[in-house]
C-alpha atoms as a PDB file:
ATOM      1  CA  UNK A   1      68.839  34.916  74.047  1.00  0.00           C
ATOM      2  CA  UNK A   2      71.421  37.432  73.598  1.00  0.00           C
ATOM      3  CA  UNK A   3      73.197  39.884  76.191  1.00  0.00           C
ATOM      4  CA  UNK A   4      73.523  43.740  75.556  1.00  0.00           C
ATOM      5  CA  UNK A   5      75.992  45.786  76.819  1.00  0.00           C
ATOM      6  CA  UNK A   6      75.465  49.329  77.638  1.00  0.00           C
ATOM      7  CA  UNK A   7      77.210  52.239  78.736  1.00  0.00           C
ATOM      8  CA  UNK A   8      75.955  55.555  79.071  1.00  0.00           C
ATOM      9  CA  UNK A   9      78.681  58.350  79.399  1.00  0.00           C
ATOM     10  CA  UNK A  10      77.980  61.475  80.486  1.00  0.00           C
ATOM     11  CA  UNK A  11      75.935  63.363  83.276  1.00  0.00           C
ATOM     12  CA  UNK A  12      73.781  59.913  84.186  1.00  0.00           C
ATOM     13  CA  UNK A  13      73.786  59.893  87.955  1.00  0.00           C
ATOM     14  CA  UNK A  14      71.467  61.575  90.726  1.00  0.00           C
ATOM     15  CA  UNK A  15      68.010  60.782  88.677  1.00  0.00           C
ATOM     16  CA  UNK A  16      67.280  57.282  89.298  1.00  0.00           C
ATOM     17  CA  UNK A  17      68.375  56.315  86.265  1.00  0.00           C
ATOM     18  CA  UNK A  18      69.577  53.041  88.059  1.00  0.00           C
ATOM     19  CA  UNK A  19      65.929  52.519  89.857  1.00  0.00           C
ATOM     20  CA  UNK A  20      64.140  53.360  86.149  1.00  0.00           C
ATOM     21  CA  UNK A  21      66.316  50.929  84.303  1.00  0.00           C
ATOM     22  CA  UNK A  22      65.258  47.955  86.786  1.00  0.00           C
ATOM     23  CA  UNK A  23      61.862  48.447  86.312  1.00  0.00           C
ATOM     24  CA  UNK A  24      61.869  48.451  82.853  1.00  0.00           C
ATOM     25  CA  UNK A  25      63.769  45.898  82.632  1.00  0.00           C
ATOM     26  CA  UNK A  26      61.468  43.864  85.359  1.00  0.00           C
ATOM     27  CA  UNK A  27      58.725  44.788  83.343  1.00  0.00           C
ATOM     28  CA  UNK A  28      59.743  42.809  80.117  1.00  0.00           C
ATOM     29  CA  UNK A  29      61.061  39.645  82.003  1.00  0.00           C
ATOM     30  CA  UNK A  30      64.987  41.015  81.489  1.00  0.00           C
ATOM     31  CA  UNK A  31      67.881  40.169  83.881  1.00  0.00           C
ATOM     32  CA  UNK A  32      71.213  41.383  84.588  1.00  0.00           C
ATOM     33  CA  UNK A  33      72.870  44.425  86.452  1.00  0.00           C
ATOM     34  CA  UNK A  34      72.974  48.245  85.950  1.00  0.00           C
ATOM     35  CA  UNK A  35      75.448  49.977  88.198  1.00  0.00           C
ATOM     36  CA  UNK A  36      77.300  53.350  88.132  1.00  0.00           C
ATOM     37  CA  UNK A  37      81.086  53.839  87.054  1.00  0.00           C
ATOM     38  CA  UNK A  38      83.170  56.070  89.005  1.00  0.00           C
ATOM     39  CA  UNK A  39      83.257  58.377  85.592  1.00  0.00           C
ATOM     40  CA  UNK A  40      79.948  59.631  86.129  1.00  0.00           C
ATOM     41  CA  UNK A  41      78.673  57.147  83.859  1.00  0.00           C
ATOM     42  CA  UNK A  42      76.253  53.711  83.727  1.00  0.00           C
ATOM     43  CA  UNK A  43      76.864  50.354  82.816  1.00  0.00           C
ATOM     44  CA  UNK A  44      73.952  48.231  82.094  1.00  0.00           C
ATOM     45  CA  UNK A  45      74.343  44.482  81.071  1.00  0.00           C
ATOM     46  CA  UNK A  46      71.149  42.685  80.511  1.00  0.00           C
ATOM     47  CA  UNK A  47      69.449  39.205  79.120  1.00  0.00           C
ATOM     48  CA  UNK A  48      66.432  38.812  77.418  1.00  0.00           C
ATOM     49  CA  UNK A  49      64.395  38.495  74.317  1.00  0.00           C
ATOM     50  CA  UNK A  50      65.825  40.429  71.307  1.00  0.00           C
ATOM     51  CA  UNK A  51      63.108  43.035  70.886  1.00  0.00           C
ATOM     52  CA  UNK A  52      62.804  43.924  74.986  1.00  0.00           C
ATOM     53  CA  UNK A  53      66.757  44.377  74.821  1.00  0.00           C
ATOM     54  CA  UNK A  54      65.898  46.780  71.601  1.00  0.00           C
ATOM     55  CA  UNK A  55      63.640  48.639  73.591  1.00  0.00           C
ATOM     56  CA  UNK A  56      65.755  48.792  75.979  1.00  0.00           C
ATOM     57  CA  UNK A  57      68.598  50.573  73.917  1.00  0.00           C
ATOM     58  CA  UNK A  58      66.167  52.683  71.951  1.00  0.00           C
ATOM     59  CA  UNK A  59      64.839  53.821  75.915  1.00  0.00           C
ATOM     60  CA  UNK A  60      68.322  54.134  77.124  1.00  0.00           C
ATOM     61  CA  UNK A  61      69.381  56.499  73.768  1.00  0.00           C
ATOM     62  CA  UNK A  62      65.849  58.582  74.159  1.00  0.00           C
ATOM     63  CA  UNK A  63      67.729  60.100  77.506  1.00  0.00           C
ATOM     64  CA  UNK A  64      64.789  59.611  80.151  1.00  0.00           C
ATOM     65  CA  UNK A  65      65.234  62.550  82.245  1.00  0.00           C
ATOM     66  CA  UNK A  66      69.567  62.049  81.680  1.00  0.00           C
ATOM     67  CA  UNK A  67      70.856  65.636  81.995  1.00  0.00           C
ATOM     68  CA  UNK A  68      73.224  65.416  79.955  1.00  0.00           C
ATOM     69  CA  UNK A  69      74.172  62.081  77.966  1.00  0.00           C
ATOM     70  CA  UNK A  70      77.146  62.203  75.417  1.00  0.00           C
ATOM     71  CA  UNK A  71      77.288  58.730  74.127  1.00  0.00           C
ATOM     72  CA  UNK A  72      75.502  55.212  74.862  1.00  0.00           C
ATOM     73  CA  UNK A  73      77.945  52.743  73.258  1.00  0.00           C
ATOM     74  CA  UNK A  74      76.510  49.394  73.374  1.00  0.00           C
ATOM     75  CA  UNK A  75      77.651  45.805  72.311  1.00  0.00           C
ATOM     76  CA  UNK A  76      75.722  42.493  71.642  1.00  0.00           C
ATOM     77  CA  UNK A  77      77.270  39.679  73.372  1.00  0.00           C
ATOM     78  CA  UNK A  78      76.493  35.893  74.269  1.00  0.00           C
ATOM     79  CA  UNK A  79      74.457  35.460  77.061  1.00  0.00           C
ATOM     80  CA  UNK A  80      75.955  34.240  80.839  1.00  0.00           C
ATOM     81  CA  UNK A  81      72.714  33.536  82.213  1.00  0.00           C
ATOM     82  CA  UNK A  82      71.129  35.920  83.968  1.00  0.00           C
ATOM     83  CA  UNK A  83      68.053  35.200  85.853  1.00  0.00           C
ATOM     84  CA  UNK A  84      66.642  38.687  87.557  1.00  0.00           C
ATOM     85  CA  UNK A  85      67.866  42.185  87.272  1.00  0.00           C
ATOM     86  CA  UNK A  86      70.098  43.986  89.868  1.00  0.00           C
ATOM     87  CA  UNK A  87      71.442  46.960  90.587  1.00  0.00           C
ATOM     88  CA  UNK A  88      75.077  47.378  91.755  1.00  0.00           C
ATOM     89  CA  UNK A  89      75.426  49.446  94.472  1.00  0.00           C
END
């Protein structure tokens, strides 16, 4: 399984974006960790099957309820073994 790596820049913080993005990612049987950057942006690294990490991406990139997003640069990596999804606090 690969890993993606996320990061949303821009106004990301203050709408549960963190909360959303476990759920989701619960949902399809991902793991790994979303957590906020002092920048005002998100980092999300997560493990799963190809097309729930698409999905994923493709959510991430349709800005759900993101006031203001100015890029989601993204990476696929190996995976590290993730087994459940957390947030960062």
């Amino acid at each position: 399984m690969p890993q993606l790596y996320c990061k949303l820049i821009g106004e990301v913080q203050g709408i549960s974006l963190r909360s959303m993005a476990k759920l989701f990612c619960t949902e399809r049987s991902v793991g790994g960790t979303v957590k906020n950057l002092p920048d005002g942006g998100l980092e999300c690294i997560a493990e799963g099957d190809t097309p729930a990490l698409q999905e994923l991406l493709d959510w991430f990139r349709s800005n759900p309820g993101i006031r203001e997003l100015d890029n989601c640069q993204y990476e696929w990596r190996d995976q590290t073994g993730f087994e459940d999804f957390k947030i960062i606090y």
